[in-house]
C-alpha atoms as a PDB file:
ATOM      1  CA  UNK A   1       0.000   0.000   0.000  1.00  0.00           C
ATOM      2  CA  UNK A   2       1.009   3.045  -0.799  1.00  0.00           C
ATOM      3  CA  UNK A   3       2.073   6.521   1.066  1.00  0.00           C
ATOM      4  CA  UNK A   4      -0.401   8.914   1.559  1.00  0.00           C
ATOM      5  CA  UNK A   5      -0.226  12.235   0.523  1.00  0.00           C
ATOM      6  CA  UNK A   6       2.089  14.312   2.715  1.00  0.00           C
ATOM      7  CA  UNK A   7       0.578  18.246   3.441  1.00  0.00           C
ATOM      8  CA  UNK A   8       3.056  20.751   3.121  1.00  0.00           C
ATOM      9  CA  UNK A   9       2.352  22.554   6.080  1.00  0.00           C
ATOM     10  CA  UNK A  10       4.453  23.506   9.718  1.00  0.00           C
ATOM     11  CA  UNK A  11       4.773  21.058  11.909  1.00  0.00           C
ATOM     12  CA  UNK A  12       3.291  22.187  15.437  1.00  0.00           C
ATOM     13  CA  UNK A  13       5.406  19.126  17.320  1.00  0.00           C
ATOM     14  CA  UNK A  14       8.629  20.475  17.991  1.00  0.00           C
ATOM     15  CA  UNK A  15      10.084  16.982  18.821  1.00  0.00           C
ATOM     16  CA  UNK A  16       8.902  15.958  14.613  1.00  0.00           C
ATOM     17  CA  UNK A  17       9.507  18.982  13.791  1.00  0.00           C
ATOM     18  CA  UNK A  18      13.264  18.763  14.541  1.00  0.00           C
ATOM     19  CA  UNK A  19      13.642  14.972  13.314  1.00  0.00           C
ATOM     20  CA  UNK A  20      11.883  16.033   9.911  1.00  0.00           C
ATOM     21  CA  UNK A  21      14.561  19.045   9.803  1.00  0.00           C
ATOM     22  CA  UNK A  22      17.246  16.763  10.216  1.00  0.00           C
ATOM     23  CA  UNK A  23      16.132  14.204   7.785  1.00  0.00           C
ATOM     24  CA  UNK A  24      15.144  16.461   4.816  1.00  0.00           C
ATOM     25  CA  UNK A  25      18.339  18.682   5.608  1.00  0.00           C
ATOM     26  CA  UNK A  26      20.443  15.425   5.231  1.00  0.00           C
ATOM     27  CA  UNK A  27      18.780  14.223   2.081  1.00  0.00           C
ATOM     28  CA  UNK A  28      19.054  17.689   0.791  1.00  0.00           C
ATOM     29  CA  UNK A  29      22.998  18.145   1.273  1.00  0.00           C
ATOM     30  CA  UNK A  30      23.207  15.140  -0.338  1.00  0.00           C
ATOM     31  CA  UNK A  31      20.713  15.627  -3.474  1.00  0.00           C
ATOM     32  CA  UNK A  32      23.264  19.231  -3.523  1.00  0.00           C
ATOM     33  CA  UNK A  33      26.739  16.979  -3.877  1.00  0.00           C
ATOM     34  CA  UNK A  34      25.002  14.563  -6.318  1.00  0.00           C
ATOM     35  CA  UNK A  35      23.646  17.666  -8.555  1.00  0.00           C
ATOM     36  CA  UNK A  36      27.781  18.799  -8.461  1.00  0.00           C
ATOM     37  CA  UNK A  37      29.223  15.335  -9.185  1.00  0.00           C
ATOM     38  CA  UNK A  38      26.723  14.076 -11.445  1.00  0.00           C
ATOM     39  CA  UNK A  39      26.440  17.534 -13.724  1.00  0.00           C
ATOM     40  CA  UNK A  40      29.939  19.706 -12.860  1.00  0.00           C
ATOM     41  CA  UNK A  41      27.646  22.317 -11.594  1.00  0.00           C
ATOM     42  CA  UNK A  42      29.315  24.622  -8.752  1.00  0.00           C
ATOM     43  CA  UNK A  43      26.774  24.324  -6.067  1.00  0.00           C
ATOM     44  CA  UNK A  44      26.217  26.465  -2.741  1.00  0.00           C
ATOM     45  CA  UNK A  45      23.930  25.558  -0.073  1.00  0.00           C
ATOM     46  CA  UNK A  46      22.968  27.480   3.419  1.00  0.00           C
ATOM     47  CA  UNK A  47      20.310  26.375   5.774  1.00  0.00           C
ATOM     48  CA  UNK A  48      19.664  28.097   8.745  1.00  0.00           C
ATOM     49  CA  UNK A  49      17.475  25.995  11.494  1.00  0.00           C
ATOM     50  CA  UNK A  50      14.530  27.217  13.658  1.00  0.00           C
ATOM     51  CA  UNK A  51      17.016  27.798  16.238  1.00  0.00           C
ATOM     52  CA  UNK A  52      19.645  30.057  14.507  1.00  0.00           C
ATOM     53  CA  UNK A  53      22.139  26.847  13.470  1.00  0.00           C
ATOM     54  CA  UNK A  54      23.761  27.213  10.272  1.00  0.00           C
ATOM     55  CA  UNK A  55      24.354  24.076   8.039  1.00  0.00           C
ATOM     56  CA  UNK A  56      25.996  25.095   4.838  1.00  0.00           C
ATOM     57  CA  UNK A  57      26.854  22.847   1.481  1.00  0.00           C
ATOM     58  CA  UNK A  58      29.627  24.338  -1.347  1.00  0.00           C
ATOM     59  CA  UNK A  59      31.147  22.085  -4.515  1.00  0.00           C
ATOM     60  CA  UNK A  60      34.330  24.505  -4.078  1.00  0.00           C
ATOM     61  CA  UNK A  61      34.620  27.480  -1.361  1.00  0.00           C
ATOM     62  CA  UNK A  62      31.801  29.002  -0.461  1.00  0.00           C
ATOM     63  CA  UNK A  63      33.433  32.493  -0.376  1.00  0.00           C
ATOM     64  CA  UNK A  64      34.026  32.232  -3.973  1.00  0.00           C
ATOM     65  CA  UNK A  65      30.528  31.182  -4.750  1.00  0.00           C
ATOM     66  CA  UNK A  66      29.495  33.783  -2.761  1.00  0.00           C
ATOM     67  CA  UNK A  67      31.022  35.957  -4.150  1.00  0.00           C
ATOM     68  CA  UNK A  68      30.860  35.210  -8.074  1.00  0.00           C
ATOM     69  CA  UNK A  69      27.197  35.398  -7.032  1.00  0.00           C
ATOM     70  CA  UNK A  70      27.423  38.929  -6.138  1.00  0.00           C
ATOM     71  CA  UNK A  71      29.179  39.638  -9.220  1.00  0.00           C
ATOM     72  CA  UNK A  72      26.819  38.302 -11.558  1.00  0.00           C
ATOM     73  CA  UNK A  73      23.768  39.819  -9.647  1.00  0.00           C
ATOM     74  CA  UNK A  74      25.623  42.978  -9.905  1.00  0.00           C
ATOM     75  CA  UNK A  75      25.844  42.769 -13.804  1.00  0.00           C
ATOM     76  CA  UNK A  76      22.165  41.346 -14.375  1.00  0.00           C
ATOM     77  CA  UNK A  77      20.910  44.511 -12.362  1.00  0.00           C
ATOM     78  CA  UNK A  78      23.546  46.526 -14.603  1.00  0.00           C
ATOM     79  CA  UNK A  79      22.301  45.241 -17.689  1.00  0.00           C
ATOM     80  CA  UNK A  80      18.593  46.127 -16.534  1.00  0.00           C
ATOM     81  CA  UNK A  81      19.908  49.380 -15.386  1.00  0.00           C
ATOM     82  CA  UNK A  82      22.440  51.042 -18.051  1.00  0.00           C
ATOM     83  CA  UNK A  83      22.817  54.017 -15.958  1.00  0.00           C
ATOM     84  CA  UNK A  84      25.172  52.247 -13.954  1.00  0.00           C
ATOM     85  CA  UNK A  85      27.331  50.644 -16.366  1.00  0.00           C
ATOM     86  CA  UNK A  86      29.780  53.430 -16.257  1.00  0.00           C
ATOM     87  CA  UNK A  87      30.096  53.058 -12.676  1.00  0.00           C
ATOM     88  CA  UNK A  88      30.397  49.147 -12.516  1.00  0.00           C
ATOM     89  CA  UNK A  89      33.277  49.811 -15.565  1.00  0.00           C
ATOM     90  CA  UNK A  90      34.681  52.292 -13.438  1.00  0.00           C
ATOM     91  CA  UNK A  91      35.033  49.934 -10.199  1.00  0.00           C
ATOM     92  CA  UNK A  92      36.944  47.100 -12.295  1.00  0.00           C
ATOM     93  CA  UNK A  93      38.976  49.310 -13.803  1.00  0.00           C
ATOM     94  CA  UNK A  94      39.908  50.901 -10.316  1.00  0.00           C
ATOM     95  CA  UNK A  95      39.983  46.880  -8.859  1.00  0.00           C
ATOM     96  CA  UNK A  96      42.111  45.902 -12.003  1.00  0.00           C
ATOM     97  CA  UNK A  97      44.981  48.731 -11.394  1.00  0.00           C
ATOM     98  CA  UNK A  98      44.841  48.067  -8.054  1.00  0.00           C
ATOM     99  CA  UNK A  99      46.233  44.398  -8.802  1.00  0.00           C
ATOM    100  CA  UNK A 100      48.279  45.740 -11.263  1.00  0.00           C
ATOM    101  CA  UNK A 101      50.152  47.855  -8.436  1.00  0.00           C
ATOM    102  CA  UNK A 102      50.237  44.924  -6.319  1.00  0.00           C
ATOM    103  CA  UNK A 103      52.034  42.388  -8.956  1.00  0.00           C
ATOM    104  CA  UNK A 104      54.780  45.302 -10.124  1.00  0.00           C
ATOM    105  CA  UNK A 105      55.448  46.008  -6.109  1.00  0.00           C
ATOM    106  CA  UNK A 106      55.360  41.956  -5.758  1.00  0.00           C
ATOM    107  CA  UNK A 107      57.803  41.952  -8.900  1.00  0.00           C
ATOM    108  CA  UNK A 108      60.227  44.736  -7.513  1.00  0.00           C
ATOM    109  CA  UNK A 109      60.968  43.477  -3.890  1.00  0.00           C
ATOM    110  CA  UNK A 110      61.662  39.893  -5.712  1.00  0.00           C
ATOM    111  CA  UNK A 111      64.277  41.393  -7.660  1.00  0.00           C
ATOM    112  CA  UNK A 112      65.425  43.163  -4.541  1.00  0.00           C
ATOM    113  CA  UNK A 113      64.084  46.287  -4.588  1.00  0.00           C
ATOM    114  CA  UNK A 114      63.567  46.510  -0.782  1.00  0.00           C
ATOM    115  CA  UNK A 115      63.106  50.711  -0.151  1.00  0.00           C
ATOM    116  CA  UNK A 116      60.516  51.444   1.618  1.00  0.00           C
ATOM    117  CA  UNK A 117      59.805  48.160   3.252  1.00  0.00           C
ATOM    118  CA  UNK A 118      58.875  47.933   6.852  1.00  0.00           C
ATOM    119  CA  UNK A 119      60.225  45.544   8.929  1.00  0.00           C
ATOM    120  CA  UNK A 120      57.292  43.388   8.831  1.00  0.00           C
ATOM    121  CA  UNK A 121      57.578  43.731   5.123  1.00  0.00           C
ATOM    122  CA  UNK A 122      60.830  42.325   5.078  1.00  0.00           C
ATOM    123  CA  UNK A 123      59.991  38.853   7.161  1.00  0.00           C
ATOM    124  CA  UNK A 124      57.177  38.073   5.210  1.00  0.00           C
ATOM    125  CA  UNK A 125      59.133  38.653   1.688  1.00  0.00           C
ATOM    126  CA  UNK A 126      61.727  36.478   3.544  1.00  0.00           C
ATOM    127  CA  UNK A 127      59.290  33.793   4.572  1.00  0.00           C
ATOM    128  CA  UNK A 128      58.307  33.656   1.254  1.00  0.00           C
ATOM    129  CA  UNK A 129      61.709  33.493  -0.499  1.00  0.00           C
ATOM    130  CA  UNK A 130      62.928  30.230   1.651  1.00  0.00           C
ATOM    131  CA  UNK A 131      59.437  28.302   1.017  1.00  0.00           C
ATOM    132  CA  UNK A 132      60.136  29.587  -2.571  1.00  0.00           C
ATOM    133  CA  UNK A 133      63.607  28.413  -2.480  1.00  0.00           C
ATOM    134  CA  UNK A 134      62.381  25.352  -0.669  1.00  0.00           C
ATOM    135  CA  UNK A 135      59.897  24.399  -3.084  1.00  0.00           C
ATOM    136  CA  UNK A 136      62.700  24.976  -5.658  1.00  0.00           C
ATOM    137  CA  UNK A 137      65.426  22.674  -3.750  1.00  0.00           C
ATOM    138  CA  UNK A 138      62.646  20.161  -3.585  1.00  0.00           C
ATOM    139  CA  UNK A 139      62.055  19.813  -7.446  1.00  0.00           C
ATOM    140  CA  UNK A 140      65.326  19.755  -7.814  1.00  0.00           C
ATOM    141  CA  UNK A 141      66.389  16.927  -6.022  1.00  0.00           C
ATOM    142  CA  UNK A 142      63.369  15.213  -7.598  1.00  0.00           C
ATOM    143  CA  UNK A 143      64.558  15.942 -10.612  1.00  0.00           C
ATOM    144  CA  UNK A 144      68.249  14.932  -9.845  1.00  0.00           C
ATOM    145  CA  UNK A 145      66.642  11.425  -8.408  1.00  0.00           C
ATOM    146  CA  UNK A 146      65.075  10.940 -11.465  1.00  0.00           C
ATOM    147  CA  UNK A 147      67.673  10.862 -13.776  1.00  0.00           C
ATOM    148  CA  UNK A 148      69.915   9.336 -11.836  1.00  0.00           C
ATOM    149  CA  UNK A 149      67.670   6.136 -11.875  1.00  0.00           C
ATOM    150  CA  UNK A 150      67.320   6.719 -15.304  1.00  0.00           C
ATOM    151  CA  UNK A 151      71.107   6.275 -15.927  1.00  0.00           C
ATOM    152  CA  UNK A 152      71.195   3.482 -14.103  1.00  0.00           C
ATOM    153  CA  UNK A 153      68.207   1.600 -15.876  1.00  0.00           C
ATOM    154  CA  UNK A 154      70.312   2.460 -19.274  1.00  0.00           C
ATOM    155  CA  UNK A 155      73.637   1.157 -17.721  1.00  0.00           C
ATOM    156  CA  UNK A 156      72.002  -2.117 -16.643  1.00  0.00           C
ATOM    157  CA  UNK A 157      70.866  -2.362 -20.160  1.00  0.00           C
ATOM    158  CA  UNK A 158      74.062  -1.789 -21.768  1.00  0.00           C
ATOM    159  CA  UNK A 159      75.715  -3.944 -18.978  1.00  0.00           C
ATOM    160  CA  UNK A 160      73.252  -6.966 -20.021  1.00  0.00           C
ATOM    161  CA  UNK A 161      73.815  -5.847 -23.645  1.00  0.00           C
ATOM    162  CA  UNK A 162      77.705  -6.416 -23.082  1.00  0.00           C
ATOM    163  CA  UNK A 163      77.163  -9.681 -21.336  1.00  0.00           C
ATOM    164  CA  UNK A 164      74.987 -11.329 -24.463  1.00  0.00           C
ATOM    165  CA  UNK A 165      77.548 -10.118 -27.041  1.00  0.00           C
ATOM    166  CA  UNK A 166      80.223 -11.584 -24.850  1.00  0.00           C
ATOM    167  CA  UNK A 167      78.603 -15.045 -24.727  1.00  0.00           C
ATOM    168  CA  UNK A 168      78.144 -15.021 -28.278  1.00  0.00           C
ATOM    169  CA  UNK A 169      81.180 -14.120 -29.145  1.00  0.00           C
ATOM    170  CA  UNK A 170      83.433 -16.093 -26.938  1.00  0.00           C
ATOM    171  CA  UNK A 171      80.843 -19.184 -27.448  1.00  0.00           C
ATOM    172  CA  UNK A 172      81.571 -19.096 -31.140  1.00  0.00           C
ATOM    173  CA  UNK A 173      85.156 -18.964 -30.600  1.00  0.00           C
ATOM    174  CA  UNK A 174      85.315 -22.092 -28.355  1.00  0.00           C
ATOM    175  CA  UNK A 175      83.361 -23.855 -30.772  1.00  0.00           C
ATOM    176  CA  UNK A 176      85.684 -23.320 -33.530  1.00  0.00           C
ATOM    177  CA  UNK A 177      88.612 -24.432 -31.273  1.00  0.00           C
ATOM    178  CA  UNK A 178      86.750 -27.387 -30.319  1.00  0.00           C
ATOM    179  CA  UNK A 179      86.427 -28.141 -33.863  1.00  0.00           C
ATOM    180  CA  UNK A 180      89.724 -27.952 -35.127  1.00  0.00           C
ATOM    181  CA  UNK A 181      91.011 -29.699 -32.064  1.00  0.00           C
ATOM    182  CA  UNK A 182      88.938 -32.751 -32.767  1.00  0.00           C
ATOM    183  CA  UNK A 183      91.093 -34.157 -36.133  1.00  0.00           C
ATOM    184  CA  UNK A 184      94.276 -35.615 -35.461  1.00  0.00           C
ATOM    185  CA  UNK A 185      96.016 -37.114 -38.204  1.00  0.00           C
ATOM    186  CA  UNK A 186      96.857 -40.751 -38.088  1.00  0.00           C
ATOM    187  CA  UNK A 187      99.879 -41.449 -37.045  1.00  0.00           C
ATOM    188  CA  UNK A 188      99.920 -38.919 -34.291  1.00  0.00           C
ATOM    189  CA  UNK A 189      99.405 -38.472 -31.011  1.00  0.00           C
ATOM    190  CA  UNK A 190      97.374 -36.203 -28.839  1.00  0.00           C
ATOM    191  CA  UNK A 191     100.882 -34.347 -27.534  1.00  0.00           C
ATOM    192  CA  UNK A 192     101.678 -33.081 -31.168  1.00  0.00           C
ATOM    193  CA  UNK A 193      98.533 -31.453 -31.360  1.00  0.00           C
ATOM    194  CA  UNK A 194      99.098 -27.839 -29.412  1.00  0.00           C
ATOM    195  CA  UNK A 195      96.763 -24.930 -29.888  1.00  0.00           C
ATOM    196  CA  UNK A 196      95.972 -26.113 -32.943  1.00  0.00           C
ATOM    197  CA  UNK A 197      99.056 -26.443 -34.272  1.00  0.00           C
ATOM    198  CA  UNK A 198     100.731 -30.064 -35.649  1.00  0.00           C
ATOM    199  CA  UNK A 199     104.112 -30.350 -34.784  1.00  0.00           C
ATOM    200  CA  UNK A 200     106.039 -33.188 -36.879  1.00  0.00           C
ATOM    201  CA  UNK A 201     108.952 -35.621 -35.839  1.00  0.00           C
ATOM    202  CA  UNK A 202     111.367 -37.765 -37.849  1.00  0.00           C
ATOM    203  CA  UNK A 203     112.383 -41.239 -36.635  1.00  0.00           C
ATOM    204  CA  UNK A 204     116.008 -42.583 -37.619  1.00  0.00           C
ATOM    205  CA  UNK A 205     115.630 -45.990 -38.983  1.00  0.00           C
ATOM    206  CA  UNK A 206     116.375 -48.778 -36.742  1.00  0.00           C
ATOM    207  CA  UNK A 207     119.313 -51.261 -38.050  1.00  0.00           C
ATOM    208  CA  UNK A 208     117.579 -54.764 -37.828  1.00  0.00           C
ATOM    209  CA  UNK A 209     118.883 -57.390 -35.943  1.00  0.00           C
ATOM    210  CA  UNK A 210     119.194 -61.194 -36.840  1.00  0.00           C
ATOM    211  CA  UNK A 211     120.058 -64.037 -34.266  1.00  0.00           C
ATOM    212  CA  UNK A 212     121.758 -66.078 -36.946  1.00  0.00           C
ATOM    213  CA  UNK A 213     125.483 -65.898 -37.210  1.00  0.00           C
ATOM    214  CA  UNK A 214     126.547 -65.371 -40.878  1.00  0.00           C
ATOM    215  CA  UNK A 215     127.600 -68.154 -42.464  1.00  0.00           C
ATOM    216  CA  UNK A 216     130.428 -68.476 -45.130  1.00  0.00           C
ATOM    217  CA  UNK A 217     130.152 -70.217 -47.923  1.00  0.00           C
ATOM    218  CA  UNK A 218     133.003 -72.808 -48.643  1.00  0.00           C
ATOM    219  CA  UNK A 219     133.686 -73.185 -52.349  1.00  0.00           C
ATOM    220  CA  UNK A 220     135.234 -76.272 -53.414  1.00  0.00           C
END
């Protein structure tokens, strides 16, 4: 069976009053991050409770939604009311020299202009230049790291390179030596045969011996 039909209407029971709060507020806040996951929408949400509490919602920082909702209010009312376009141009052109100033002052203490500084001035442009120099150090040695493993990934592989060519090379040459070592020529021994080379020896001819006593032959 169904729900019925819910009237939208206050509550008068304080005690359902405050659990209803709580559970639409919760299913709210999280309708709010599903709207900013689901479509990339920058989303801002502030609830204030019966009781003055402030539950709040944002996709980024709600100071920067807050404000680029100001902005664009200001504009829409601008474009309804075009007497005050020359004063909105006005204020961004004061606001954008403003920054200007601020990035050529930032510019000239970091090349060390440093007249005119107080000497709070001068800490914080210090604190700054050692987390700059820091950060610099840092991404340094990261890069130093890294190449240095990458050297030593292209030695291994020339190392292993060196190794193969060695094994083929030297294998080949033992074969050959193996080869030519294996034909002796008949007649010779095994000692003749050094690196490959065939050394020769002549025997003297033996006189031959004969038990027999030579015998004379008596002629008539």
């Amino acid at each position: 069976m169904g729900r019925g039909k819910i009237v939208i209407r206050r509550i008068d029971n304080s005690t359902s009053r405050q659990v209803t709060f709580s559970k639409r507020r919760n299913g709210l806040i999280k309708k709010a991050r599903e709207l900013s996951i689901l479509c990339d929408a920058e989303v801002g949400l502030i609830i204030f409770s019966s009781t003055g509490k402030l539950y709040e919602f944002s996709s980024s920082s709600m100071k920067s939604l807050i404000e680029r909702y100001n902005r664009l209010k200001a504009e829409h009312h601008q474009v309804l009311n075009p007497s005050s376009e020359v004063k909105f141009w006005q204020r961004e052109a004061s606001s954008l020299r403003q920054q200007l100033q601020h990035l050529q002052d930032r510019h000239s203490q970091w090349m060390g202009e440093l007249s005119g500084l107080s000497l709070n001035d001068l800490q914080n442009l210090e604190k700054q230049i050692e987390i700059s120099l820091k950060g610099v150090r840092m991404q340094k040695d990261q890069d130093l790291t890294d190449e240095i493993q990458e050297l030593k990934r292209k030695c291994n592989l020339i190392h292993q390179e060196n190794i193969e060519l060695y094994n083929e090379a030297y294998g080949a040459r033992v074969a050959n030596e193996t080869s030519k070592s294996a034909f002796v020529p008949y007649g010779f021994t095994d000692a003749y045969v050094l690196h490959g080379h065939i050394h020769l020896q002549l025997r003297q001819p033996q006189p031959q011996q004969n038990g027999t006593s030579t015998k004379t032959m008596n002629l008539g």
